[in-house]
PDB file of N, CA and C in Angstrom:
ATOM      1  N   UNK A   1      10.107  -4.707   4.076  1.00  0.00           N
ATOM      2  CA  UNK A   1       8.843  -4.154   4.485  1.00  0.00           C
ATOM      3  C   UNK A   1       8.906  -3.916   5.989  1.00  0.00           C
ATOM      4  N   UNK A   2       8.471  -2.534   6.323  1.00  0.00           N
ATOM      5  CA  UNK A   2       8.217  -2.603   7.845  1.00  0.00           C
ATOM      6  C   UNK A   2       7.239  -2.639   8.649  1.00  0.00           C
ATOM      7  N   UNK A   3       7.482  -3.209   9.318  1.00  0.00           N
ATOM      8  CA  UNK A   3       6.122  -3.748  10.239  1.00  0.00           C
ATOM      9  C   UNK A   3       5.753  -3.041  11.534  1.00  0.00           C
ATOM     10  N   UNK A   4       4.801  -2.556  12.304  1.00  0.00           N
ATOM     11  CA  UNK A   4       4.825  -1.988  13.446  1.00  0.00           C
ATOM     12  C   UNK A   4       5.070  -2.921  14.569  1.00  0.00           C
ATOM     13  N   UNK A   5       4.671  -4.775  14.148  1.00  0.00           N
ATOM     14  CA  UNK A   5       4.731  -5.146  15.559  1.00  0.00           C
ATOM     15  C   UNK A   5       5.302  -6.401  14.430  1.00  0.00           C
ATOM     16  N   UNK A   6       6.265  -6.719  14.308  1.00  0.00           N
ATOM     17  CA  UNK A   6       6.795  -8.377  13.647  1.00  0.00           C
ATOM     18  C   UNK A   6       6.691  -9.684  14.429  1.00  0.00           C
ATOM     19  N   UNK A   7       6.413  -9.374  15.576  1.00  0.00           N
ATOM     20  CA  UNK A   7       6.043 -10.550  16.663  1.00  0.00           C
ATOM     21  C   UNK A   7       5.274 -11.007  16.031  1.00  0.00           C
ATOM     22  N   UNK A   8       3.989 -10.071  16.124  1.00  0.00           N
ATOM     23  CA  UNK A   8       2.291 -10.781  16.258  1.00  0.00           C
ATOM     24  C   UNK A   8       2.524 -11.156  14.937  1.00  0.00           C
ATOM     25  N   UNK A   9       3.134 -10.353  13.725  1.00  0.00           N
ATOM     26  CA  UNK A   9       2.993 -11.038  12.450  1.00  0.00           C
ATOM     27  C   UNK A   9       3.236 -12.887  12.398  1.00  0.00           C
ATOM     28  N   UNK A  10       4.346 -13.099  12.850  1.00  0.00           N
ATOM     29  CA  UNK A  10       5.200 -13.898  13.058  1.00  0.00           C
ATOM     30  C   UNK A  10       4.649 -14.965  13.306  1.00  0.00           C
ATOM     31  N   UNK A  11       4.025 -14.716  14.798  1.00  0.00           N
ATOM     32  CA  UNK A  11       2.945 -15.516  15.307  1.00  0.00           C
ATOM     33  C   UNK A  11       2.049 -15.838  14.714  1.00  0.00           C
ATOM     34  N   UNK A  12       1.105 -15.324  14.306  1.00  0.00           N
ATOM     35  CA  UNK A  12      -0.121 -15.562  13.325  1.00  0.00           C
ATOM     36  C   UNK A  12      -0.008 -16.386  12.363  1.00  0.00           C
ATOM     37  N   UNK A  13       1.170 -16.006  11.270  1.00  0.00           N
ATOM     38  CA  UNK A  13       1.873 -16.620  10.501  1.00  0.00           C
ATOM     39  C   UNK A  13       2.077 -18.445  10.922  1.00  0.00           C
ATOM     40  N   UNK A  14       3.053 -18.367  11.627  1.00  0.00           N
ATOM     41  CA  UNK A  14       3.191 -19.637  12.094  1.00  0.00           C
ATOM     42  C   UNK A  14       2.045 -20.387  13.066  1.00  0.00           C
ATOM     43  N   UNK A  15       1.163 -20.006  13.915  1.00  0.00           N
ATOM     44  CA  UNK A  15       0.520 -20.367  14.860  1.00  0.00           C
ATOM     45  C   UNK A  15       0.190 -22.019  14.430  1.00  0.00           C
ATOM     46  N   UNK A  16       0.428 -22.844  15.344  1.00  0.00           N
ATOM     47  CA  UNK A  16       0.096 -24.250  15.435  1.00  0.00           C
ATOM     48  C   UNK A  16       1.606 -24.708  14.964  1.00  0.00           C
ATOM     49  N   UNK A  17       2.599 -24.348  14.422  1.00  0.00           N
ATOM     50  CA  UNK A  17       3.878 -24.632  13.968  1.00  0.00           C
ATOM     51  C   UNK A  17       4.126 -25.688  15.094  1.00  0.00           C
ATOM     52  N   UNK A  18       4.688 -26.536  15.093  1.00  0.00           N
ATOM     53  CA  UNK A  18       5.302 -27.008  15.669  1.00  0.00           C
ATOM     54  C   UNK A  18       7.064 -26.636  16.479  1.00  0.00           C
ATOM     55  N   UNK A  19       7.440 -26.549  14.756  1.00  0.00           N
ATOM     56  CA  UNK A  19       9.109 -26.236  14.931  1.00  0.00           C
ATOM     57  C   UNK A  19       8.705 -24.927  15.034  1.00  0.00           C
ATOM     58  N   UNK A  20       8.624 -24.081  14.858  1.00  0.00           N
ATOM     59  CA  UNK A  20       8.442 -22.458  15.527  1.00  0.00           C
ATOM     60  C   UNK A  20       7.001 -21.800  16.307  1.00  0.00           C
ATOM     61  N   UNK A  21       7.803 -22.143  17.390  1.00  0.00           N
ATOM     62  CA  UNK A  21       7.081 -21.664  18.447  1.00  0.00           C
ATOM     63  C   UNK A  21       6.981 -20.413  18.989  1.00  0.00           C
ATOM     64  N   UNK A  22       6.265 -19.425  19.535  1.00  0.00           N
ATOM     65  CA  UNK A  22       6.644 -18.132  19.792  1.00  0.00           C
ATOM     66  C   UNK A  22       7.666 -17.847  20.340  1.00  0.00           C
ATOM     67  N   UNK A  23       8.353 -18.657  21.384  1.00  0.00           N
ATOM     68  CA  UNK A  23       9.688 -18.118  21.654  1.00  0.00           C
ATOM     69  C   UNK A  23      10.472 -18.295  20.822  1.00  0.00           C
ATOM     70  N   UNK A  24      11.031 -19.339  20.352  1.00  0.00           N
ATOM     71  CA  UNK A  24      11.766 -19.602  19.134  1.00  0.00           C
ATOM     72  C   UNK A  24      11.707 -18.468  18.040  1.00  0.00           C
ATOM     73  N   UNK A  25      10.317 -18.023  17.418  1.00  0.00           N
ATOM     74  CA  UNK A  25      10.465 -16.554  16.463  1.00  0.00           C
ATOM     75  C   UNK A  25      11.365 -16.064  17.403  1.00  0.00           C
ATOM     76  N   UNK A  26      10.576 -15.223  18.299  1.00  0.00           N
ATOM     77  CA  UNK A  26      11.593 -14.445  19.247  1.00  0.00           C
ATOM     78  C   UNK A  26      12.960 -14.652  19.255  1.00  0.00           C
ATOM     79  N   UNK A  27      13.632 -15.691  19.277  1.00  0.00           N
ATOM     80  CA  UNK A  27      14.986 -15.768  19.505  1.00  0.00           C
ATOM     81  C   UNK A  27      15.189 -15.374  18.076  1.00  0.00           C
ATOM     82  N   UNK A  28      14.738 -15.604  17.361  1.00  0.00           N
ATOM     83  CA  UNK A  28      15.438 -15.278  15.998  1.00  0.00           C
ATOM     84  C   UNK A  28      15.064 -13.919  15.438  1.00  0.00           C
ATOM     85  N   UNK A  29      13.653 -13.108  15.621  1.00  0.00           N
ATOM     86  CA  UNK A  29      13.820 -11.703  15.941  1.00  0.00           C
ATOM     87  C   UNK A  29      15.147 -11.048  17.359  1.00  0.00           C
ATOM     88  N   UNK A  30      15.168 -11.311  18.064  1.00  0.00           N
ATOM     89  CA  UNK A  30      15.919 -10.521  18.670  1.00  0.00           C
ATOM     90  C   UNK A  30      17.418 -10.633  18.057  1.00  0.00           C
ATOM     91  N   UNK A  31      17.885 -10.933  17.308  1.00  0.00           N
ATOM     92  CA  UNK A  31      19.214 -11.479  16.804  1.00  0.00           C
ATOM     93  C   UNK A  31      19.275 -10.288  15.747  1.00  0.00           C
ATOM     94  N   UNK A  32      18.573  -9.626  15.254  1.00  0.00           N
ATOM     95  CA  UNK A  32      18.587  -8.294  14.376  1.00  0.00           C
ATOM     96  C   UNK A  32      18.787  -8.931  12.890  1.00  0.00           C
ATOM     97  N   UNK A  33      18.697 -10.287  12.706  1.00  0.00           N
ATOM     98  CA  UNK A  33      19.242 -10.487  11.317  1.00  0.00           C
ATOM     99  C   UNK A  33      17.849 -11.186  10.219  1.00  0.00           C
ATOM    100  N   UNK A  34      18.668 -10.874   9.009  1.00  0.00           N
ATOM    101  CA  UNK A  34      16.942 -11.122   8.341  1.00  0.00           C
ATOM    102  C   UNK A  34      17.204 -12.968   7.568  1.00  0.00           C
ATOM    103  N   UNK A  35      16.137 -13.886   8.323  1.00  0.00           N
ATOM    104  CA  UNK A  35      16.073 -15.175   8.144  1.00  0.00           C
ATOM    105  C   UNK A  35      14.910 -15.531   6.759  1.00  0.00           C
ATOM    106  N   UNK A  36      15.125 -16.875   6.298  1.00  0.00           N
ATOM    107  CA  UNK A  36      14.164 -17.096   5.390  1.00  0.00           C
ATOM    108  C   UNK A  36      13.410 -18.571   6.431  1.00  0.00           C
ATOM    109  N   UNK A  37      12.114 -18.197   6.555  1.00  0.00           N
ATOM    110  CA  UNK A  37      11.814 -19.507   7.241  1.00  0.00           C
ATOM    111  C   UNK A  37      10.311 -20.201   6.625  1.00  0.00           C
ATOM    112  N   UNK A  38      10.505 -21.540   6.575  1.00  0.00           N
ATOM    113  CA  UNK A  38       9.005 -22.018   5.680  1.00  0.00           C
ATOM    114  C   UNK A  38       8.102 -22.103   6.478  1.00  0.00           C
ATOM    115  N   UNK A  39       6.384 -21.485   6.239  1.00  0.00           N
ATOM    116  CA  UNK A  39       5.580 -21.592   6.820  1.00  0.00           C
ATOM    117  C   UNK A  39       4.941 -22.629   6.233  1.00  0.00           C
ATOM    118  N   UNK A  40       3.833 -23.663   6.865  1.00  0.00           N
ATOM    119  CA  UNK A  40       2.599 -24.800   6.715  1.00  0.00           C
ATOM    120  C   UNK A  40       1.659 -23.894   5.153  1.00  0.00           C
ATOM    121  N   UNK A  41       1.344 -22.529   5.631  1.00  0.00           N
ATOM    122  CA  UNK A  41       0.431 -22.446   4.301  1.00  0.00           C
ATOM    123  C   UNK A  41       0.555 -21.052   3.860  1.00  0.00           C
ATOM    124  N   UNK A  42       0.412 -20.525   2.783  1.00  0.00           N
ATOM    125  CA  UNK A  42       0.020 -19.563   1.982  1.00  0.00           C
ATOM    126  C   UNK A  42      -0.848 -18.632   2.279  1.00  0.00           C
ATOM    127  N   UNK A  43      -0.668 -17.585   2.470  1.00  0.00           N
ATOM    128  CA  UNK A  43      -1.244 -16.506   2.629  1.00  0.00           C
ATOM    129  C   UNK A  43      -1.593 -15.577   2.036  1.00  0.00           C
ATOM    130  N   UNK A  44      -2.782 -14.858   1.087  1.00  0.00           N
ATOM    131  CA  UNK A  44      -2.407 -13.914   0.220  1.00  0.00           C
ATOM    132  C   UNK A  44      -2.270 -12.080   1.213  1.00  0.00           C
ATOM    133  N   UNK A  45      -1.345 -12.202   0.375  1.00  0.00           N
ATOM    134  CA  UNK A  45      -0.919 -10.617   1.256  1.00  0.00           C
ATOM    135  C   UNK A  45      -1.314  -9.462   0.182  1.00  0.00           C
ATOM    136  N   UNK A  46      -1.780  -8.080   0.157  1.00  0.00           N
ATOM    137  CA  UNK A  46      -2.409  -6.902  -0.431  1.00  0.00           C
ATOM    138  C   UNK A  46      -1.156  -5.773   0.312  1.00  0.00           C
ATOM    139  N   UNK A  47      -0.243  -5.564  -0.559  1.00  0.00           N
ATOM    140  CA  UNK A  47       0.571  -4.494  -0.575  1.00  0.00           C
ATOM    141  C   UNK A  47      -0.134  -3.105  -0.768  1.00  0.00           C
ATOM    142  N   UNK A  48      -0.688  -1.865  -0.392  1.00  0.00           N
ATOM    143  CA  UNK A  48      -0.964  -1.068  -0.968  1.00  0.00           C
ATOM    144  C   UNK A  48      -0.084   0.159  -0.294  1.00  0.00           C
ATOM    145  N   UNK A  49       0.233   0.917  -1.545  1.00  0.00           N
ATOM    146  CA  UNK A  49       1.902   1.954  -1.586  1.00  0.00           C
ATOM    147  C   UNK A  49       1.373   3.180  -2.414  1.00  0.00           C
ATOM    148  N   UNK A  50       1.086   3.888  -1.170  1.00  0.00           N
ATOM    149  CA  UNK A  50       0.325   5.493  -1.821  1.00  0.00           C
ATOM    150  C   UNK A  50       1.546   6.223  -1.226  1.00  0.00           C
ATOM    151  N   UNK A  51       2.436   7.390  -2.394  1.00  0.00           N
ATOM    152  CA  UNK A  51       2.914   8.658  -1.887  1.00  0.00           C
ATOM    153  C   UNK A  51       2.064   9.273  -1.849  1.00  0.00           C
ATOM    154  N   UNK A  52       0.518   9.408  -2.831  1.00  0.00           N
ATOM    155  CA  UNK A  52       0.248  10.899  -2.111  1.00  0.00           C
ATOM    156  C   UNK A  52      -1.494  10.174  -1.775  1.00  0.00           C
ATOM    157  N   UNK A  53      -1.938  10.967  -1.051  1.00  0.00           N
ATOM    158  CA  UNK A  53      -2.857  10.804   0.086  1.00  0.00           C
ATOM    159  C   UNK A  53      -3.366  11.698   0.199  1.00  0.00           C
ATOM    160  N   UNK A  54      -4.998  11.902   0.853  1.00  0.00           N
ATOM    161  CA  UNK A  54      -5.790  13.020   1.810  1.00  0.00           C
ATOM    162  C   UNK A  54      -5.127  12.768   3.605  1.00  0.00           C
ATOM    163  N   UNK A  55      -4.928  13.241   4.172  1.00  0.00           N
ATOM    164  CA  UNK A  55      -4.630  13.164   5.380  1.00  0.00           C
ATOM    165  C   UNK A  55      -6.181  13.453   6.495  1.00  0.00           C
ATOM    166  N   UNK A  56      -5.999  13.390   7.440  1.00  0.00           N
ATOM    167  CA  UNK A  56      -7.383  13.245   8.280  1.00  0.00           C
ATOM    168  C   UNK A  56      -8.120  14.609   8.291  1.00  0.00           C
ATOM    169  N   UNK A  57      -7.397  15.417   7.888  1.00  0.00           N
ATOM    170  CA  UNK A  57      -8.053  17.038   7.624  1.00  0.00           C
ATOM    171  C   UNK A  57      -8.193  17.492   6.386  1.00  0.00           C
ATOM    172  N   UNK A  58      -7.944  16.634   5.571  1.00  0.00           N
ATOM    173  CA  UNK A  58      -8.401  16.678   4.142  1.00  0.00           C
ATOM    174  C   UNK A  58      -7.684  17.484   2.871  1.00  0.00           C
ATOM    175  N   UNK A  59      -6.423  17.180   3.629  1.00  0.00           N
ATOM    176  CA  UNK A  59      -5.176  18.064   2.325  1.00  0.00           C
ATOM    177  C   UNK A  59      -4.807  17.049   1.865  1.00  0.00           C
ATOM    178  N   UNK A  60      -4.565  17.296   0.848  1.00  0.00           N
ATOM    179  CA  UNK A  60      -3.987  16.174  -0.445  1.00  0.00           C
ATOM    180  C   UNK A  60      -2.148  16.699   0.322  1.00  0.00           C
ATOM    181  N   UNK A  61      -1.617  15.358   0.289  1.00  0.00           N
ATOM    182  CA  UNK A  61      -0.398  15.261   1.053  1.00  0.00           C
ATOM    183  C   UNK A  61       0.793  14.659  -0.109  1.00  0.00           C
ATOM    184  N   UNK A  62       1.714  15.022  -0.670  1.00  0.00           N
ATOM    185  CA  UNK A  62       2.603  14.440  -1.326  1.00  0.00           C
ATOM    186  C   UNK A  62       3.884  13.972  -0.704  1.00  0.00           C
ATOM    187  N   UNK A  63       3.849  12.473  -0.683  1.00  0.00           N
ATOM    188  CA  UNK A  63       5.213  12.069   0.286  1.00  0.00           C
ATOM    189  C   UNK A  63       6.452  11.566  -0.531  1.00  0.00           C
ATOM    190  N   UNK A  64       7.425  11.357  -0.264  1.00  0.00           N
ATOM    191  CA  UNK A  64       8.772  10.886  -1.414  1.00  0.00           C
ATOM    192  C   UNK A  64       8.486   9.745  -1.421  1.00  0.00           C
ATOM    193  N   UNK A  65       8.574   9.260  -2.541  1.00  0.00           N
ATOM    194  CA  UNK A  65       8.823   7.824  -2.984  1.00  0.00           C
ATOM    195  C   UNK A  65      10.342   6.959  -2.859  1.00  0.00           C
ATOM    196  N   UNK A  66      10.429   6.433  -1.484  1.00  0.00           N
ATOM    197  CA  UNK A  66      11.308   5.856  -1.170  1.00  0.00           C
ATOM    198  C   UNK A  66      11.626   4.532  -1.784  1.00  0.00           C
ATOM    199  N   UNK A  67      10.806   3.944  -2.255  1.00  0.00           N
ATOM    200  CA  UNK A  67      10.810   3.161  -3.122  1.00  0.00           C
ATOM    201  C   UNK A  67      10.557   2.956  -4.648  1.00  0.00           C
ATOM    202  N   UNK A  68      10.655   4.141  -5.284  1.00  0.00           N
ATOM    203  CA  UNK A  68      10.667   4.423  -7.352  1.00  0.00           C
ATOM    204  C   UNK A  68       9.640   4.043  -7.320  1.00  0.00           C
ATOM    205  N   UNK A  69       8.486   3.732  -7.045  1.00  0.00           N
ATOM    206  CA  UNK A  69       7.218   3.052  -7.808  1.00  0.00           C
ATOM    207  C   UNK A  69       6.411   4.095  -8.234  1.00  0.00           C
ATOM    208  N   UNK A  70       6.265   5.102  -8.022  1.00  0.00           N
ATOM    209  CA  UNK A  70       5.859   6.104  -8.662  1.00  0.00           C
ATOM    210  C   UNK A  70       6.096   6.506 -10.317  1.00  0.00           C
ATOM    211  N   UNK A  71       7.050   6.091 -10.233  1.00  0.00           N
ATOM    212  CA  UNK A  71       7.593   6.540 -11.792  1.00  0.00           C
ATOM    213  C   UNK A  71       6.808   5.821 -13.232  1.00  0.00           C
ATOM    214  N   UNK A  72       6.411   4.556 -12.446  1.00  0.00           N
ATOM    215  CA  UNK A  72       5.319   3.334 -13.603  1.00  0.00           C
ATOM    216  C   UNK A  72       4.092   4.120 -13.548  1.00  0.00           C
ATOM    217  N   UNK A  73       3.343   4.761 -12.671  1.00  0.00           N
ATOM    218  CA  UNK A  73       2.126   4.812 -12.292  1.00  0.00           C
ATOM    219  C   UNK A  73       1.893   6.106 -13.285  1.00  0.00           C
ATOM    220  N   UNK A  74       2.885   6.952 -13.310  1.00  0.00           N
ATOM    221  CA  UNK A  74       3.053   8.249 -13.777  1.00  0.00           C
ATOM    222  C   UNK A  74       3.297   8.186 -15.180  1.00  0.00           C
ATOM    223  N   UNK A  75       4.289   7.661 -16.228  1.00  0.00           N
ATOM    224  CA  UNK A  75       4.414   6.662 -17.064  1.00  0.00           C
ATOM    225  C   UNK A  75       3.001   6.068 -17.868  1.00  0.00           C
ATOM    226  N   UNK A  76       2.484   5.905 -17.118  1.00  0.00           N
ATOM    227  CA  UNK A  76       1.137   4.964 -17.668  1.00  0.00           C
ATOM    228  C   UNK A  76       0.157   5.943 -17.773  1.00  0.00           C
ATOM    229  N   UNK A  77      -0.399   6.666 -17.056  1.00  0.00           N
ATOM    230  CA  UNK A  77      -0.787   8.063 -16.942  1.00  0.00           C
ATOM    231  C   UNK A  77      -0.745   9.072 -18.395  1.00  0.00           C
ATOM    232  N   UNK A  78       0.241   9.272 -18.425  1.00  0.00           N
ATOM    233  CA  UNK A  78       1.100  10.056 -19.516  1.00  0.00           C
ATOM    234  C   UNK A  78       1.376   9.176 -21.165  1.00  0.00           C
ATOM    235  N   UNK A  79       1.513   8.282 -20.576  1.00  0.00           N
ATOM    236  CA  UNK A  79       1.534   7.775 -21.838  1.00  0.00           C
ATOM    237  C   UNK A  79       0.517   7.483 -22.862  1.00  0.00           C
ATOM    238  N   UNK A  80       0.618   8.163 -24.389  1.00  0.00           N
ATOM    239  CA  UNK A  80      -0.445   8.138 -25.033  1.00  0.00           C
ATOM    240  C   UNK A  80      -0.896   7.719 -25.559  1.00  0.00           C
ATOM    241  N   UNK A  81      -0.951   6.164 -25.755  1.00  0.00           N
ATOM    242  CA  UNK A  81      -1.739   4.996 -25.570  1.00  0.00           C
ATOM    243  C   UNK A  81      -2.679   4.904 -24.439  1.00  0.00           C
ATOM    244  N   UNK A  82      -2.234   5.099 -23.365  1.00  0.00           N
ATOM    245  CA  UNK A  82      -2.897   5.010 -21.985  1.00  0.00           C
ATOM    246  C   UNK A  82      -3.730   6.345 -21.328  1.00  0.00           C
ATOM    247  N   UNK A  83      -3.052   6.966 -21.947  1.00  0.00           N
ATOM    248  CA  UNK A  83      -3.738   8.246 -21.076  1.00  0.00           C
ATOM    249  C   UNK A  83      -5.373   8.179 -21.744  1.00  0.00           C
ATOM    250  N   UNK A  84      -6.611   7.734 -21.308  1.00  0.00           N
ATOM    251  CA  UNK A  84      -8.073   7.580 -21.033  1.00  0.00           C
ATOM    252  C   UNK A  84      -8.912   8.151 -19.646  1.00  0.00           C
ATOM    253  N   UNK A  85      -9.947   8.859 -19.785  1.00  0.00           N
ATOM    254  CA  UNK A  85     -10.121   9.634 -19.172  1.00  0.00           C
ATOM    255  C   UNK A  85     -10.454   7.975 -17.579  1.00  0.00           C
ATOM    256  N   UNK A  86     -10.264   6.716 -18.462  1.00  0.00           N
ATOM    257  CA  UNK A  86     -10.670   5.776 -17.347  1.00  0.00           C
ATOM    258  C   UNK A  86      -9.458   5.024 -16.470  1.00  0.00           C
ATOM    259  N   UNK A  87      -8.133   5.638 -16.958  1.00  0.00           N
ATOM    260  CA  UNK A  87      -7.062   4.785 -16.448  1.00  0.00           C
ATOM    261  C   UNK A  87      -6.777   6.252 -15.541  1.00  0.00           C
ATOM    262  N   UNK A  88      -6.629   7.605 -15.854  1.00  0.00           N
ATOM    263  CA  UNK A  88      -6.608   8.657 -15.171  1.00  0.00           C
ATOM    264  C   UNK A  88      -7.392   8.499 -13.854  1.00  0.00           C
ATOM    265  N   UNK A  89      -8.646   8.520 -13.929  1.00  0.00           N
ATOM    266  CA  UNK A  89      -9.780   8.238 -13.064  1.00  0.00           C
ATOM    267  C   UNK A  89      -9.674   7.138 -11.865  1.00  0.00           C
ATOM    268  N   UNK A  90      -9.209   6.103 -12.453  1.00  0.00           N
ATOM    269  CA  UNK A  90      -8.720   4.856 -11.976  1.00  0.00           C
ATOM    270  C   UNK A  90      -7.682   5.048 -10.909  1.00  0.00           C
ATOM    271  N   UNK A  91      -6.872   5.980 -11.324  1.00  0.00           N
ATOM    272  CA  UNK A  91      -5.496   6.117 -10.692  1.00  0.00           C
ATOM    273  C   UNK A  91      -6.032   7.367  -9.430  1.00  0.00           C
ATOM    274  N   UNK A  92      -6.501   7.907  -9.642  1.00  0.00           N
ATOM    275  CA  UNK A  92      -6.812   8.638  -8.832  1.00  0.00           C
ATOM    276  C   UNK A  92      -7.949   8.487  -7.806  1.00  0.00           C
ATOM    277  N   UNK A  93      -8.753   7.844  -8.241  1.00  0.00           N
ATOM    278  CA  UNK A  93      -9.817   6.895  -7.151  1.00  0.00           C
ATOM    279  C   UNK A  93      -8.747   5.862  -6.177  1.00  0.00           C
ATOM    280  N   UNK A  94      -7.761   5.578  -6.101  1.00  0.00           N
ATOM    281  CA  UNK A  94      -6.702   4.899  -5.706  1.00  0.00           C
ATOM    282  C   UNK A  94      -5.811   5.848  -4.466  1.00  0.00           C
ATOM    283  N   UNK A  95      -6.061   7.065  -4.914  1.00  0.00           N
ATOM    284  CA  UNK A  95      -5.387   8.248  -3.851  1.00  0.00           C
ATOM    285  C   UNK A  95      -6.221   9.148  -3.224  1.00  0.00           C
ATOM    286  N   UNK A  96      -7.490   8.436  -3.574  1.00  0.00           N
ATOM    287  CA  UNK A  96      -9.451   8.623  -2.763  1.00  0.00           C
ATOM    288  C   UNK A  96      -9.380  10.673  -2.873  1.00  0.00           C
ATOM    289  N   UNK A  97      -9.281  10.940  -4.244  1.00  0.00           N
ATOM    290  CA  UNK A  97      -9.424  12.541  -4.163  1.00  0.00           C
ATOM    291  C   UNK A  97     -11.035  11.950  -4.932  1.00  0.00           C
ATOM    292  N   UNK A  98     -11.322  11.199  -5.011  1.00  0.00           N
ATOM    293  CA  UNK A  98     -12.913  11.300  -5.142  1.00  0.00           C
ATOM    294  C   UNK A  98     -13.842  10.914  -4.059  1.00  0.00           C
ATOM    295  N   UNK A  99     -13.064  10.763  -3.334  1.00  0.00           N
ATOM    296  CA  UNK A  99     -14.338  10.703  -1.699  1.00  0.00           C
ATOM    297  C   UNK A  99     -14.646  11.526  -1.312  1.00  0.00           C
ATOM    298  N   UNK A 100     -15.441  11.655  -0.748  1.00  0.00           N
ATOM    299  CA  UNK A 100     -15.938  12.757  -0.163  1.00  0.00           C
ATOM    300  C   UNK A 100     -15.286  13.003   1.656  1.00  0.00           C
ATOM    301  N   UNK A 101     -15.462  14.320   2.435  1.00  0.00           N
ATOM    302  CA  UNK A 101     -15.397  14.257   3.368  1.00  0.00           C
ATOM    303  C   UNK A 101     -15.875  13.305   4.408  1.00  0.00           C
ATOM    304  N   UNK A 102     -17.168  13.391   4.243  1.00  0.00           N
ATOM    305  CA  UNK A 102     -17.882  12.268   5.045  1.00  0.00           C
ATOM    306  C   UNK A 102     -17.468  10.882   4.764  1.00  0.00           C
ATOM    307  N   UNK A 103     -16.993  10.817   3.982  1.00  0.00           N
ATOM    308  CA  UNK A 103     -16.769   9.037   3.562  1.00  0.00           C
ATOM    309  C   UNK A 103     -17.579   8.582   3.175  1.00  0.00           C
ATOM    310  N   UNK A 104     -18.238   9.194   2.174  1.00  0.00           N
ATOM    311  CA  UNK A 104     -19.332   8.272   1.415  1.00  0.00           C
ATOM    312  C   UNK A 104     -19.023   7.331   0.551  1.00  0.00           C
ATOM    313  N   UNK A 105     -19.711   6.238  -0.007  1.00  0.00           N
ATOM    314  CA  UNK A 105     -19.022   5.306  -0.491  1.00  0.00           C
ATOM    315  C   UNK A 105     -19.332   5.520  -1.971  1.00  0.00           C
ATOM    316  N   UNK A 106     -20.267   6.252  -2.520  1.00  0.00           N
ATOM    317  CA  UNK A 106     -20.891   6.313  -3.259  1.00  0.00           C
ATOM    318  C   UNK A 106     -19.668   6.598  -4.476  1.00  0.00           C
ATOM    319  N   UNK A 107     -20.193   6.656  -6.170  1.00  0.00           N
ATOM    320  CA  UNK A 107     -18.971   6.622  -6.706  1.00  0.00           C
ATOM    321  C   UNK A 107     -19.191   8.833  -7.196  1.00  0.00           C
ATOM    322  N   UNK A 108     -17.711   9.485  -6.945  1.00  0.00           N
ATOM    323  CA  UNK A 108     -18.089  10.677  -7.368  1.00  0.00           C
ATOM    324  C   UNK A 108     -17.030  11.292  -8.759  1.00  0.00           C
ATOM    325  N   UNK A 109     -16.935  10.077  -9.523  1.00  0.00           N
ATOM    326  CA  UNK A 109     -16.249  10.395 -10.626  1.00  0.00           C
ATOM    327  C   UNK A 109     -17.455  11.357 -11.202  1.00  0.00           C
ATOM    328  N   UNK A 110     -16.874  12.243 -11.384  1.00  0.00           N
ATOM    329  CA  UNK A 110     -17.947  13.139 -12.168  1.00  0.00           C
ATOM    330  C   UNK A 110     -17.076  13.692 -13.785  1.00  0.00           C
ATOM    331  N   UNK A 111     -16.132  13.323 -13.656  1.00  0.00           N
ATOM    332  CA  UNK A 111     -15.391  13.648 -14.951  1.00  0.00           C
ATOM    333  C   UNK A 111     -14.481  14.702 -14.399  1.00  0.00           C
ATOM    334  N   UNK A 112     -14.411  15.448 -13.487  1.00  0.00           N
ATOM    335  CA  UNK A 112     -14.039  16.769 -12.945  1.00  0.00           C
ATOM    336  C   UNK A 112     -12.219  15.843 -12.451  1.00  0.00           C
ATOM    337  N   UNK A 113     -11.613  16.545 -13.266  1.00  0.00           N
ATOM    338  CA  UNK A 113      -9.900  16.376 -12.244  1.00  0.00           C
ATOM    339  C   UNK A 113      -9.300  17.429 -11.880  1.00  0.00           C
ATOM    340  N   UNK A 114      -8.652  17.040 -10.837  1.00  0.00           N
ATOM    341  CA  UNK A 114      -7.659  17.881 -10.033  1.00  0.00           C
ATOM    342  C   UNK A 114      -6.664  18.232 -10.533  1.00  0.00           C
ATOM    343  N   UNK A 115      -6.014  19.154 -10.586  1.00  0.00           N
ATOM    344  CA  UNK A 115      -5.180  19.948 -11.451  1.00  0.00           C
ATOM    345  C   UNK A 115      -3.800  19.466 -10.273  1.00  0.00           C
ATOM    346  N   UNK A 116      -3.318  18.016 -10.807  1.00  0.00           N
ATOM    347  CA  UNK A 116      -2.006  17.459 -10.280  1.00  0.00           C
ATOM    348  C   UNK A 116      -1.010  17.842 -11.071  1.00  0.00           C
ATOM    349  N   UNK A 117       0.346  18.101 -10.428  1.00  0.00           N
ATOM    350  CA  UNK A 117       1.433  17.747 -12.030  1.00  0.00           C
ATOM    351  C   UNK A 117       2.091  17.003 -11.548  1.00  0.00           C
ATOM    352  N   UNK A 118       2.505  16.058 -12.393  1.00  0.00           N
ATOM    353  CA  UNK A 118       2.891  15.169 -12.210  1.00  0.00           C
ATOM    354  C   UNK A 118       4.692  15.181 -12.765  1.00  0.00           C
ATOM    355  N   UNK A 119       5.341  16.207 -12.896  1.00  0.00           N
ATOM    356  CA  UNK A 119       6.058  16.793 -12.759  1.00  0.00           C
ATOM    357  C   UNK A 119       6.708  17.250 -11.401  1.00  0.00           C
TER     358      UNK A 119
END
């Protein structure tokens, strides 16, 4: 996973540590190599992994899936057991083509879909 700033992660992470102290991360970030180290407590972390997106001007944006996860989402979609106008809906409230410009929060499933292929 990449991070924009792995310090502050680091830090936060550990803060009050005893045995890892901010310099100490540091020495072991600057070394370029990837460590396993135990933190005091548990954290729940929220992964969220969109290829395609509205961008800030409001085009639906399709990016490569550098990581295959696309292929389940699409899969499930298609598949005809699954394919419901509520797992469709679902999936696509997820890539916010039902928001509105303004950002309303309101819900605008109206039944209406976007003519994606998923192809």
């Amino acid at each position: 996973m990449r991070l924009s700033d792995p310090r502050k992660v680091m830090e936060f992470l550990f803060k009050g540590h005893k045995k890892w102290t901010p310099e100490r991360l540091g020495e072991y970030l600057d070394r370029g190599k990837t460590y396993d180290l135990g933190a005091n407590r548990r954290i729940p972390v929220y992964f969220d992994y969109k290829t395609v997106f509205l961008n800030d001007e409001g085009t639906l944006v399709f990016s490569v899936d550098i990581y295959g996860l696309d292929h389940d989402s699409y899969r499930d979609m298609i598949d005809t057991n699954k394919r419901t106008k509520d797992t469709i809906s679902s999936y696509l409230r997820t890539i916010n083509l039902f928001e509105s410009q303004s950002g309303d929060s309101e819900d605008k499933n109206t039944g209406k879909f976007f003519p994606i292929s998923l192809f």
